[in-house]
PDB file of N, CA and C in Angstrom:
ATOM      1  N   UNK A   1      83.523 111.203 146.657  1.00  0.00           N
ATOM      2  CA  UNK A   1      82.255 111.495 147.304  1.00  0.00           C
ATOM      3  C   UNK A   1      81.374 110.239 147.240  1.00  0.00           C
ATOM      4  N   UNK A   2      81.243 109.828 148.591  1.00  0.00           N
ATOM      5  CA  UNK A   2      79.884 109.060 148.826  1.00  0.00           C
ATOM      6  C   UNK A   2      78.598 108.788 147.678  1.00  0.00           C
ATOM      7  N   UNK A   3      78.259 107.588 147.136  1.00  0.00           N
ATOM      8  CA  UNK A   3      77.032 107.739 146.462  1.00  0.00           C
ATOM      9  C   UNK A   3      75.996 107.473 147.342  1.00  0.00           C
ATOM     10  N   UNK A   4      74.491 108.188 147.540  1.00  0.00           N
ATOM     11  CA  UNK A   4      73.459 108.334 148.671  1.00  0.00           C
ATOM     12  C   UNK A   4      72.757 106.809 148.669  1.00  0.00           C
ATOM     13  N   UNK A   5      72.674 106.604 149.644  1.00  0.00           N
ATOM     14  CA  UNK A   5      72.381 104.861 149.610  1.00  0.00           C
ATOM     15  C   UNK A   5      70.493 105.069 149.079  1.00  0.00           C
ATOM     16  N   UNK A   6      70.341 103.885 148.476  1.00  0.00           N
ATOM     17  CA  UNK A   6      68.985 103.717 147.865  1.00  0.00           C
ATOM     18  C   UNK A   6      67.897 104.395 149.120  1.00  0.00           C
ATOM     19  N   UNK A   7      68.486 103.816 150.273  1.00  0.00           N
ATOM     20  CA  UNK A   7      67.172 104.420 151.607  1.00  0.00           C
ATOM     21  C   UNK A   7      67.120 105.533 151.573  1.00  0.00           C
ATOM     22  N   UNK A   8      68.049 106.556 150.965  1.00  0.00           N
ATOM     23  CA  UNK A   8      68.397 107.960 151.123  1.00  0.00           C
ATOM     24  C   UNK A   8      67.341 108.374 149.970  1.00  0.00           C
ATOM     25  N   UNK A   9      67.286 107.627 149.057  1.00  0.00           N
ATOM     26  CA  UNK A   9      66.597 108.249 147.703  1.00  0.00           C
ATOM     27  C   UNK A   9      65.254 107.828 147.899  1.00  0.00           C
ATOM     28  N   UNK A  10      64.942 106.969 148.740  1.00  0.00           N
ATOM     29  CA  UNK A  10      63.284 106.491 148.857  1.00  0.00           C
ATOM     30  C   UNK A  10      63.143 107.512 150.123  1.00  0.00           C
ATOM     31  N   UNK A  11      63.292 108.139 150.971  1.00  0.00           N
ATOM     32  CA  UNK A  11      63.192 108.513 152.301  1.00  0.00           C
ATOM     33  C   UNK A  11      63.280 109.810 151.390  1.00  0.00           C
ATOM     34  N   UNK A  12      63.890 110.899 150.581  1.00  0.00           N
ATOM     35  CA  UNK A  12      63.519 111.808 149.771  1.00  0.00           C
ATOM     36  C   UNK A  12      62.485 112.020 149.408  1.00  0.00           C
ATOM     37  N   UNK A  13      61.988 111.032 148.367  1.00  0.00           N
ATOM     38  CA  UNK A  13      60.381 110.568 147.845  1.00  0.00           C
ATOM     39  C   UNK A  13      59.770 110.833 148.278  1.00  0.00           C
ATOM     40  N   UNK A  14      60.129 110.091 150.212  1.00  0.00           N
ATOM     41  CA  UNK A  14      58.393 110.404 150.960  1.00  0.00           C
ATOM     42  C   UNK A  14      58.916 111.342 151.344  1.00  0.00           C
ATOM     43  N   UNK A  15      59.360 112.210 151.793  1.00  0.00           N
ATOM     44  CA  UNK A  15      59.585 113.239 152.267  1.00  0.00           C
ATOM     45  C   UNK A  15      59.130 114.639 150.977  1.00  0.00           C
ATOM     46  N   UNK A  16      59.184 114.414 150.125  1.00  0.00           N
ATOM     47  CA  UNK A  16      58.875 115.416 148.964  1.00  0.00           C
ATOM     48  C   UNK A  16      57.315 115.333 149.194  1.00  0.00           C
ATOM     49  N   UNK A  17      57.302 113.674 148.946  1.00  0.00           N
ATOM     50  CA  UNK A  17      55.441 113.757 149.316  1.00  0.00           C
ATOM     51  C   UNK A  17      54.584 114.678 150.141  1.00  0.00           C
ATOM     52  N   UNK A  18      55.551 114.394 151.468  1.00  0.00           N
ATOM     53  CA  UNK A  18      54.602 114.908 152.268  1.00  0.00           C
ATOM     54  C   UNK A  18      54.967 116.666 152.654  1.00  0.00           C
ATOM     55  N   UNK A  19      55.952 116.965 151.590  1.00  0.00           N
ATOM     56  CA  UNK A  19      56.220 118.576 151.531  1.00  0.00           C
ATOM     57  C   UNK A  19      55.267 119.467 150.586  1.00  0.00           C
ATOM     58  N   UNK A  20      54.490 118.506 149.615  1.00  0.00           N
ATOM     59  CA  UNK A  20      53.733 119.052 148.140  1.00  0.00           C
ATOM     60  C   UNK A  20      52.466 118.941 148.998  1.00  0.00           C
ATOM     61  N   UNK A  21      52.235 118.688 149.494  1.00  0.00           N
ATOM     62  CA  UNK A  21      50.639 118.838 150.490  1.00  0.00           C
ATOM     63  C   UNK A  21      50.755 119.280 152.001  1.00  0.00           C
ATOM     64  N   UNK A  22      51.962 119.713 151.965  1.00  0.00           N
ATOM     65  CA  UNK A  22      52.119 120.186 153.401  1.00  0.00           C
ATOM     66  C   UNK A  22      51.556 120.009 154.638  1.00  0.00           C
ATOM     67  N   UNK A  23      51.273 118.581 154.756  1.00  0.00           N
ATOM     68  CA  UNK A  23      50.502 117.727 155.989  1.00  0.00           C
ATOM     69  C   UNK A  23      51.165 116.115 156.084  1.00  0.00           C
ATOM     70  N   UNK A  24      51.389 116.272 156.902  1.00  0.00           N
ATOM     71  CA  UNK A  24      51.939 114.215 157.067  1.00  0.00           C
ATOM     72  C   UNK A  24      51.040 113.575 158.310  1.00  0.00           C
ATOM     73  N   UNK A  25      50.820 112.151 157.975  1.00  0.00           N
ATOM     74  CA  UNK A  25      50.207 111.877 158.668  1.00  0.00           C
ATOM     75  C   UNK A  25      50.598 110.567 159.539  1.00  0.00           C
ATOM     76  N   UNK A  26      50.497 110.292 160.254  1.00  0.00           N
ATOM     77  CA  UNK A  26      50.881 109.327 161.427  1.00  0.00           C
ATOM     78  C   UNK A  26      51.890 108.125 160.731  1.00  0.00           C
ATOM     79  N   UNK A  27      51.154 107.846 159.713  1.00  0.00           N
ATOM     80  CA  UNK A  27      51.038 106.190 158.821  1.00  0.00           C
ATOM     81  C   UNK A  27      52.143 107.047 157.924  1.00  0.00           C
ATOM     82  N   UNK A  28      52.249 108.249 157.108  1.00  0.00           N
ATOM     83  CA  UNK A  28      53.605 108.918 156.547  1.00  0.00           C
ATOM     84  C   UNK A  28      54.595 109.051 157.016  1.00  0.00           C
ATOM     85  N   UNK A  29      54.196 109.805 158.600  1.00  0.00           N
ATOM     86  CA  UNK A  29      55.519 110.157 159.018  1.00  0.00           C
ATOM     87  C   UNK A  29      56.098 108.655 159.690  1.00  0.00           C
ATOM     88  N   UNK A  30      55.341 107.644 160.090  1.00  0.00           N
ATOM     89  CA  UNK A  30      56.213 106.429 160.524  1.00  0.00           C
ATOM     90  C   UNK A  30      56.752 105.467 159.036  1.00  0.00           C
ATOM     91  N   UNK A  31      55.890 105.726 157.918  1.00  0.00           N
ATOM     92  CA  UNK A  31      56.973 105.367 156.661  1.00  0.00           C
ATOM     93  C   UNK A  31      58.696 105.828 156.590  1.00  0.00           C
ATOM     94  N   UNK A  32      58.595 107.427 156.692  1.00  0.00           N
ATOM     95  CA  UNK A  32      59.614 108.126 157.019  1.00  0.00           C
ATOM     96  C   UNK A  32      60.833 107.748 157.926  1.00  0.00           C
ATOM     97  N   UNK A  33      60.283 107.270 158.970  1.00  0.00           N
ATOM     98  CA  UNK A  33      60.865 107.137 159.982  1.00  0.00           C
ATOM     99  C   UNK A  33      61.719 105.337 159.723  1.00  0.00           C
ATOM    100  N   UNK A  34      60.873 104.326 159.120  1.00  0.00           N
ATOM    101  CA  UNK A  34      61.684 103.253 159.290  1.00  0.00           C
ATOM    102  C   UNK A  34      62.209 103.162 157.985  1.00  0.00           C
ATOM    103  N   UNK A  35      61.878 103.341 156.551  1.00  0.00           N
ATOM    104  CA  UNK A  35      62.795 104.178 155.737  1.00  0.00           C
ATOM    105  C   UNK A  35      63.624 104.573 156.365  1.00  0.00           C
ATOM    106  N   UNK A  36      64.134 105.818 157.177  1.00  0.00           N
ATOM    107  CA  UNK A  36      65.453 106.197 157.417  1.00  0.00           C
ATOM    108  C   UNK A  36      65.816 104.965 158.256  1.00  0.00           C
ATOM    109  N   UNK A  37      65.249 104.090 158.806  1.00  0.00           N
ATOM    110  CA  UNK A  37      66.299 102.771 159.744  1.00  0.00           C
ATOM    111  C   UNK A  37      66.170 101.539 158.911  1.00  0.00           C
ATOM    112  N   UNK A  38      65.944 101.644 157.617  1.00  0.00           N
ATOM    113  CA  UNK A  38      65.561 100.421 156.951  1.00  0.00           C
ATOM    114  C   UNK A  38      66.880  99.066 156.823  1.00  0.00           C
ATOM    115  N   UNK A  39      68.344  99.991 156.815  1.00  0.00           N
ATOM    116  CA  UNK A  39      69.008  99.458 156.686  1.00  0.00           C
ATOM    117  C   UNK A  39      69.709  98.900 157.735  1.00  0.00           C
ATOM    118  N   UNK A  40      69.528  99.946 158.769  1.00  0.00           N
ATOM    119  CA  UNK A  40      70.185  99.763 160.736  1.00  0.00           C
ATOM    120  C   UNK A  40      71.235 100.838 160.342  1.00  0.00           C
ATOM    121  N   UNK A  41      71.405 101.847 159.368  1.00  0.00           N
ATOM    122  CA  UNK A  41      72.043 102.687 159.614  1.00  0.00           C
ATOM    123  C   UNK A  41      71.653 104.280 158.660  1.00  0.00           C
ATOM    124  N   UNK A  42      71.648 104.752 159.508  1.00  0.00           N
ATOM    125  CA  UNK A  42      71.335 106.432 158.874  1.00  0.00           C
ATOM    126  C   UNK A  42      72.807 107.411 158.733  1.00  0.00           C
ATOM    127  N   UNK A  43      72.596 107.156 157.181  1.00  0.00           N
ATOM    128  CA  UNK A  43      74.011 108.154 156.468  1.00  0.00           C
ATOM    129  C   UNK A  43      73.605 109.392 156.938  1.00  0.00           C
ATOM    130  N   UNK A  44      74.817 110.544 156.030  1.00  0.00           N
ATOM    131  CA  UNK A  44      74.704 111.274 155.837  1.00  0.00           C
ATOM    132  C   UNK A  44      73.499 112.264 155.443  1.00  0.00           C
ATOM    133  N   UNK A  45      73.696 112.054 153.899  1.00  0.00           N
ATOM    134  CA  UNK A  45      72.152 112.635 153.556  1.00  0.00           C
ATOM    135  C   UNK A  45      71.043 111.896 154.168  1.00  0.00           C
ATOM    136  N   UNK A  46      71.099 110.926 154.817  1.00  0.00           N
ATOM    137  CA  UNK A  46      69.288 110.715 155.370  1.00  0.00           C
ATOM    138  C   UNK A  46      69.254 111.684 156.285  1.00  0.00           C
ATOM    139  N   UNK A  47      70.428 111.775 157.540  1.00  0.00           N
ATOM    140  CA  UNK A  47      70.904 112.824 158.436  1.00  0.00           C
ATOM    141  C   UNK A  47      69.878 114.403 157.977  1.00  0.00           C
ATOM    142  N   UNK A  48      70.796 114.595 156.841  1.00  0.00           N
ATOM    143  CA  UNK A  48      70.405 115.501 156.873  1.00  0.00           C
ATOM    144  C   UNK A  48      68.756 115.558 156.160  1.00  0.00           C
ATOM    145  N   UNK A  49      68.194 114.662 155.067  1.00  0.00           N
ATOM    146  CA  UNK A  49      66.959 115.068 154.958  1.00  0.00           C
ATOM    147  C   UNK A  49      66.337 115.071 156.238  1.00  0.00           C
ATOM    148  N   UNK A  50      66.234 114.260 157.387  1.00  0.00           N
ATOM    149  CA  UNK A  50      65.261 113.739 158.402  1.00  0.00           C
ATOM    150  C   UNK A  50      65.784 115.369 159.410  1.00  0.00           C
ATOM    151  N   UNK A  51      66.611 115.958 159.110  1.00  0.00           N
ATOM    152  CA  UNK A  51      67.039 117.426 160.091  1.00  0.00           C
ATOM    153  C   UNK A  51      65.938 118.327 159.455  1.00  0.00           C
ATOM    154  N   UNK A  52      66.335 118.447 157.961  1.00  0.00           N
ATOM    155  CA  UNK A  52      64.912 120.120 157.055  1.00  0.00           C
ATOM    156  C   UNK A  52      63.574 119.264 157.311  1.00  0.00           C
ATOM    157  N   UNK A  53      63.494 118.113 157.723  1.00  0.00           N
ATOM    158  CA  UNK A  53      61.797 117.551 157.471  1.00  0.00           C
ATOM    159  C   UNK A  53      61.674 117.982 158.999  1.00  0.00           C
ATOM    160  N   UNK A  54      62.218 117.457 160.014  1.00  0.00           N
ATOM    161  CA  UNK A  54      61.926 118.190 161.472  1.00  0.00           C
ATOM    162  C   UNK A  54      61.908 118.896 161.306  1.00  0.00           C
ATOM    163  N   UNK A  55      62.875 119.781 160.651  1.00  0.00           N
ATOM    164  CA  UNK A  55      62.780 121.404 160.697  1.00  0.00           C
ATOM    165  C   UNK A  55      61.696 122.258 160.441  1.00  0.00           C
ATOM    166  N   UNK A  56      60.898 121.372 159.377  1.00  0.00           N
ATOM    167  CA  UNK A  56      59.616 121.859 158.760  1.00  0.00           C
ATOM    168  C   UNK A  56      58.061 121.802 159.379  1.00  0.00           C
ATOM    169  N   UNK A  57      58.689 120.637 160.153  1.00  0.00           N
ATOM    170  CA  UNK A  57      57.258 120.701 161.148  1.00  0.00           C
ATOM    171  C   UNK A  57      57.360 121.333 162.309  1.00  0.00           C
ATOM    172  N   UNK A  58      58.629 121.833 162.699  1.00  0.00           N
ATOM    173  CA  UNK A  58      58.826 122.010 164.144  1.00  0.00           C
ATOM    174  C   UNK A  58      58.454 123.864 163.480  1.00  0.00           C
ATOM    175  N   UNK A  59      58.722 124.401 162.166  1.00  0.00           N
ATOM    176  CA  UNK A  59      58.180 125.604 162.340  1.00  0.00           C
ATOM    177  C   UNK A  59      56.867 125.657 161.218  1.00  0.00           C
ATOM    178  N   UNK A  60      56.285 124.793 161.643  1.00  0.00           N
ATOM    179  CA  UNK A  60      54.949 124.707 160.673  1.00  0.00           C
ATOM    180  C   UNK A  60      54.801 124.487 159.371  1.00  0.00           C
ATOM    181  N   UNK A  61      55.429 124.177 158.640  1.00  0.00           N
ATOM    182  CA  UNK A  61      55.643 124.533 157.276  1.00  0.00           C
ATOM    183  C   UNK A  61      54.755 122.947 156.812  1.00  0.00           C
ATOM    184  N   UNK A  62      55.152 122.027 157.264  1.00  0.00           N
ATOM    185  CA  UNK A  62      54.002 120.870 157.362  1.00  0.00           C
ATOM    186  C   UNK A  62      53.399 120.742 158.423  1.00  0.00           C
ATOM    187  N   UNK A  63      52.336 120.176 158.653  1.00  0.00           N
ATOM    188  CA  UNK A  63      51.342 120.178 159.876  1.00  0.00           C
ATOM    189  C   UNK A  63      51.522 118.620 159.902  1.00  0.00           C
ATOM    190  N   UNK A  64      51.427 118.308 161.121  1.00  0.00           N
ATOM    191  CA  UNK A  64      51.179 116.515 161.282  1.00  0.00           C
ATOM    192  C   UNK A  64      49.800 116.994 161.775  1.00  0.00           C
ATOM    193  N   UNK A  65      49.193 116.107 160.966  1.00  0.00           N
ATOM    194  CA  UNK A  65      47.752 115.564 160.803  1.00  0.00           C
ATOM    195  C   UNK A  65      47.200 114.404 161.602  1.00  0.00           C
ATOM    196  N   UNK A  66      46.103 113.989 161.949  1.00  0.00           N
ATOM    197  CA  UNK A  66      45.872 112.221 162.265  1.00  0.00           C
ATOM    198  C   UNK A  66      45.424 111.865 161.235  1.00  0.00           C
ATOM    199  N   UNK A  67      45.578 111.240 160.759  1.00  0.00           N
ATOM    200  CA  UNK A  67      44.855 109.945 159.678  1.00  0.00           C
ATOM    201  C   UNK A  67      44.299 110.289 159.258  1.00  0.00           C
TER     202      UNK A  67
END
């Protein structure tokens, strides 16, 4: 089994972050976003964290915020 590449474990982080206050905001969710491309490639588990974090905003569970 695969060990989760370091981007996988920082892209967790913010992603936990912005699950414990249940709001992300522009400047979070684009952390998120180049975190998961930091390396030019998105594994597995980033795959799948960056799927439950859509998942979470697409049924409310975090709100995207502005700034």
């Amino acid at each position: 089994m695969e060990k989760p590449s370091k981007s996988a474990s920082t892209l967790k982080e913010l992603i936990k972050h912005a699950i414990q206050d249940l709001e992300v905001t522009p400047d979070e969710y684009q952390k998120i976003m180049d975190c998961a491309q930091d390396d030019g490639h998105i594994d597995k588990e980033e795959k799948t964290l960056l799927s439950q974090f859509h998942g979470m905003i697409s049924n409310g569970t975090i709100k995207r915020v502005k700034g």
